[in-house]
C-alpha atoms as a PDB file:
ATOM      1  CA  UNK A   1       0.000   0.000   0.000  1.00  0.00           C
ATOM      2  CA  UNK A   2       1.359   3.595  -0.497  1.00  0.00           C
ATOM      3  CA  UNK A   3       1.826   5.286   2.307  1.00  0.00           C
ATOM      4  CA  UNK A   4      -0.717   8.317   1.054  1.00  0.00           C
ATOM      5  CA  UNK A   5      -3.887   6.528   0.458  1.00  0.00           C
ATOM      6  CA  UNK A   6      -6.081   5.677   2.575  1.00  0.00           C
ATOM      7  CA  UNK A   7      -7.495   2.458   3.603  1.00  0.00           C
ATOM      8  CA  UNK A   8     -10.345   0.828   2.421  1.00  0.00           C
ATOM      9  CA  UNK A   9     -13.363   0.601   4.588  1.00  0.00           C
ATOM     10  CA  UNK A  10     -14.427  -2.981   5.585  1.00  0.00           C
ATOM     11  CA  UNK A  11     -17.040  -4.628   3.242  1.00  0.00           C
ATOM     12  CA  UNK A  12     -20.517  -4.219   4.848  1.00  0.00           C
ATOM     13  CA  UNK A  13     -22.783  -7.195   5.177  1.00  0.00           C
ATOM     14  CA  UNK A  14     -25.625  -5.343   4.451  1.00  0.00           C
ATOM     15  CA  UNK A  15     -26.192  -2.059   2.432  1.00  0.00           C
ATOM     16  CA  UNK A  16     -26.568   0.822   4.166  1.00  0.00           C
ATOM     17  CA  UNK A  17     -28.909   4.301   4.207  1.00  0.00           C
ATOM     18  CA  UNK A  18     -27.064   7.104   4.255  1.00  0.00           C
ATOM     19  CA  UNK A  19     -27.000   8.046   8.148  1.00  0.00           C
ATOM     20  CA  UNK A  20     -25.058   4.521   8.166  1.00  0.00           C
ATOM     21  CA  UNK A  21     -27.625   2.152  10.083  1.00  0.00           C
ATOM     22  CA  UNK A  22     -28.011  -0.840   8.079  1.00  0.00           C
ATOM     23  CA  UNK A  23     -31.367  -0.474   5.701  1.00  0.00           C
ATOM     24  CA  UNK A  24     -32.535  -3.854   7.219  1.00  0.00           C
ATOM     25  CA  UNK A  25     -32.256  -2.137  10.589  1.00  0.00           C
ATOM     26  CA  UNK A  26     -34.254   0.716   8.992  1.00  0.00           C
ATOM     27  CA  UNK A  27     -37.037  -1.504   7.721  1.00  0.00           C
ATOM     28  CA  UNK A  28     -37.651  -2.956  11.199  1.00  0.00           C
ATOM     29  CA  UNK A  29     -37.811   0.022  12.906  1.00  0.00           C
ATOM     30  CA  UNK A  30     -40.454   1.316  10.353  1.00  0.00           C
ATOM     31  CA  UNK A  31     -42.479  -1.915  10.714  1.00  0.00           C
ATOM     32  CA  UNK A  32     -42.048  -1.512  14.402  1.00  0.00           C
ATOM     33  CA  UNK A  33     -43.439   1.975  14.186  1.00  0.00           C
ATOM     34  CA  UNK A  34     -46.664   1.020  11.642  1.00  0.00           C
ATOM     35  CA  UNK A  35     -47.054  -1.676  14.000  1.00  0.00           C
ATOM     36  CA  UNK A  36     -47.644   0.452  16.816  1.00  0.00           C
ATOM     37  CA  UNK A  37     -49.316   2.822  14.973  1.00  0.00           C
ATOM     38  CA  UNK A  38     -51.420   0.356  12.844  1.00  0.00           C
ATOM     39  CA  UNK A  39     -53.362  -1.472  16.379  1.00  0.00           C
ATOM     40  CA  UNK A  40     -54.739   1.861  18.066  1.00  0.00           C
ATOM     41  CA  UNK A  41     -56.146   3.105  14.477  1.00  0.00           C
ATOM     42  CA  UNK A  42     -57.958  -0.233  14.281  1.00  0.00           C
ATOM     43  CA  UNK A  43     -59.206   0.116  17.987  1.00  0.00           C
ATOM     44  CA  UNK A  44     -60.262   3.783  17.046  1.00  0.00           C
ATOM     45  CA  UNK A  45     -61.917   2.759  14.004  1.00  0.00           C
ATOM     46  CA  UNK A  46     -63.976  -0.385  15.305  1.00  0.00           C
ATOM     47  CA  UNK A  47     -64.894   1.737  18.277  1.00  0.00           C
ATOM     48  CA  UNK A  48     -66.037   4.720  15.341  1.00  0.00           C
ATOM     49  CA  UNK A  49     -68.016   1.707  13.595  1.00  0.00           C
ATOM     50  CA  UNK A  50     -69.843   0.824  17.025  1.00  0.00           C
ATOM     51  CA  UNK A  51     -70.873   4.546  17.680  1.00  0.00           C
ATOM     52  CA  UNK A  52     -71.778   4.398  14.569  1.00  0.00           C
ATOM     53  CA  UNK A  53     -73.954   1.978  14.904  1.00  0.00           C
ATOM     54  CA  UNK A  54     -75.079   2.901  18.411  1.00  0.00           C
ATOM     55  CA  UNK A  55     -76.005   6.364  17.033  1.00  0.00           C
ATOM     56  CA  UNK A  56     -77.984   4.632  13.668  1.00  0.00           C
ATOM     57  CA  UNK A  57     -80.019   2.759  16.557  1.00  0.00           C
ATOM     58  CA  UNK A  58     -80.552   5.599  18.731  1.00  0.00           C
ATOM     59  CA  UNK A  59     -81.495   7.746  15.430  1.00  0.00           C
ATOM     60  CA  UNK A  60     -84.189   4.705  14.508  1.00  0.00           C
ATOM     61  CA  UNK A  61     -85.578   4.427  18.283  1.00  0.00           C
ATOM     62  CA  UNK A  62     -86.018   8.622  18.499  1.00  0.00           C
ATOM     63  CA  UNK A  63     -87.626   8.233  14.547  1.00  0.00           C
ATOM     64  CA  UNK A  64     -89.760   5.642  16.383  1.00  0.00           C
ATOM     65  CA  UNK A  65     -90.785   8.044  19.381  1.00  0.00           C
ATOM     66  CA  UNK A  66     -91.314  10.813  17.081  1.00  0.00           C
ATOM     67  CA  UNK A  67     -93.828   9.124  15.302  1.00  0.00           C
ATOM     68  CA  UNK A  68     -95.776   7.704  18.589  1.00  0.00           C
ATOM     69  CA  UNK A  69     -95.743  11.410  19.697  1.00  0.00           C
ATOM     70  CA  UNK A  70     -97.285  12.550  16.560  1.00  0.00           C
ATOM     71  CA  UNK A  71     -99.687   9.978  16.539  1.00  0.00           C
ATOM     72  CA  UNK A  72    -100.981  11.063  19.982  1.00  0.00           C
ATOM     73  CA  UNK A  73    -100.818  14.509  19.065  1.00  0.00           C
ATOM     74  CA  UNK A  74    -102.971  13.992  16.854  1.00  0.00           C
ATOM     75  CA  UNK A  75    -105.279  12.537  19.105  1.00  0.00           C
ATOM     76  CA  UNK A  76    -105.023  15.380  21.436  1.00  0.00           C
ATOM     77  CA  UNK A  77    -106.019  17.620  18.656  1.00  0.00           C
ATOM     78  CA  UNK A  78    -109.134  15.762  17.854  1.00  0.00           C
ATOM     79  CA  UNK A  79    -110.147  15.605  21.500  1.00  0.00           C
ATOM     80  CA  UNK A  80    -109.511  18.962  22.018  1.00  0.00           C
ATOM     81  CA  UNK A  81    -111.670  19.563  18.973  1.00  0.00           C
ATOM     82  CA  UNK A  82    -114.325  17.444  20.383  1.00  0.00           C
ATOM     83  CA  UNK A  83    -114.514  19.040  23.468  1.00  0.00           C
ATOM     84  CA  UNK A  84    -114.588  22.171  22.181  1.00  0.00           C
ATOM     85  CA  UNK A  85    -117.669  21.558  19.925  1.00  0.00           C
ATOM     86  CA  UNK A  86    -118.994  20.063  22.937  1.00  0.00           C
ATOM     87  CA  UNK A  87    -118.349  23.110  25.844  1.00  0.00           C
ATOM     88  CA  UNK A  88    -120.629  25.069  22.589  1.00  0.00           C
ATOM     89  CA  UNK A  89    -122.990  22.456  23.101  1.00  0.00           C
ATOM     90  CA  UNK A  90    -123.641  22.925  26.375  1.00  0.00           C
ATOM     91  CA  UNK A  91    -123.384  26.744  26.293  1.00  0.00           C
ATOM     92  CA  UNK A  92    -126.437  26.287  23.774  1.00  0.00           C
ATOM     93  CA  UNK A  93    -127.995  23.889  25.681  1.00  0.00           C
ATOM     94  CA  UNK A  94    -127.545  26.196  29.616  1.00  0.00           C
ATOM     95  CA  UNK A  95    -128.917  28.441  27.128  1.00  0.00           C
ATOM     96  CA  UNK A  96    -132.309  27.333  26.250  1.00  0.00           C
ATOM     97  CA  UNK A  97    -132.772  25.644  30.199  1.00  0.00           C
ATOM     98  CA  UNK A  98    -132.083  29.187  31.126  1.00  0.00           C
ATOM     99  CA  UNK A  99    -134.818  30.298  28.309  1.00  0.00           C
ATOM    100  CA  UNK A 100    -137.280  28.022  29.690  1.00  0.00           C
ATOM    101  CA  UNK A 101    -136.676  28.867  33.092  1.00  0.00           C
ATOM    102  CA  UNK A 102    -137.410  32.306  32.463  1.00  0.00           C
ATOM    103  CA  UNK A 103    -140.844  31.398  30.824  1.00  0.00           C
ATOM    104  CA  UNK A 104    -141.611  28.982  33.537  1.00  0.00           C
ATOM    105  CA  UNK A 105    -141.079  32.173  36.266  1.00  0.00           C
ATOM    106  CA  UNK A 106    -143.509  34.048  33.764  1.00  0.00           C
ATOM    107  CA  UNK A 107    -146.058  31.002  34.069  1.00  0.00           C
ATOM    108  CA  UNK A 108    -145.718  30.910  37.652  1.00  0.00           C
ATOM    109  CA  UNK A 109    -146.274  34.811  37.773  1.00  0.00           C
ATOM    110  CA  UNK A 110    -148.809  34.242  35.208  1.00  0.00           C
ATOM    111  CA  UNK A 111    -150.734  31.846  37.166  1.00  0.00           C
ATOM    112  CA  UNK A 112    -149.476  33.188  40.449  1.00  0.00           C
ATOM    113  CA  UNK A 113    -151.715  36.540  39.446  1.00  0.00           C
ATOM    114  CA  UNK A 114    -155.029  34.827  39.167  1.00  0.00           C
END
């Protein structure tokens, strides 16, 4: 060897990135880190998919409600209806007992007076 040139580096088993850690060493890091990274996103998105489905459920029970609500609204609007055409009844009807009352007084006074 010449005494100016330098020596040669020792063959490396494996090829390496540029920083110098060996690429497979790089590759197993970055499956360690989607590994990691890969199980909570599945937890998150099975626990989105059951919300989800908890809220579709909820959303179908309220529809439900909803519609047994209007459906006995709608009964409470006829009743009230009914009752209403029924408080005029009676105002018509304490009106003509109070009519006749009045003409049996003027009976009795009538017949009162002979």
């Amino acid at each position: 060897m010449p005494p100016n040139t330098p020596p040669e580096p020792a063959p490396s088993p494996s090829p390496e990135h540029r920083s110098g850690v060996p690429l497979s060493r790089v590759f197993e890091i970055g499956k360690d880190v989607i590994t990691i990274a890969v199980v909570p996103l599945t937890l998150w998105i099975v626990n989105l998919s059951i919300d989800n489905a908890l809220q579709t459920e909820r959303i179908g029970n309220l529809q439900e409600e909803v519609k047994v609500l209007r459906e006995e609204q709608a009964k409470i609007e006829k009743l009230r209806d009914e009752l209403q055409t029924l408080a005029i009844q009676q105002a018509r009807v304490e009106g003509k007992v109070d009519t006749a009352n009045a003409r049996l007084d003027q009976i009795k006074s009538l017949l009162g007076g002979n």
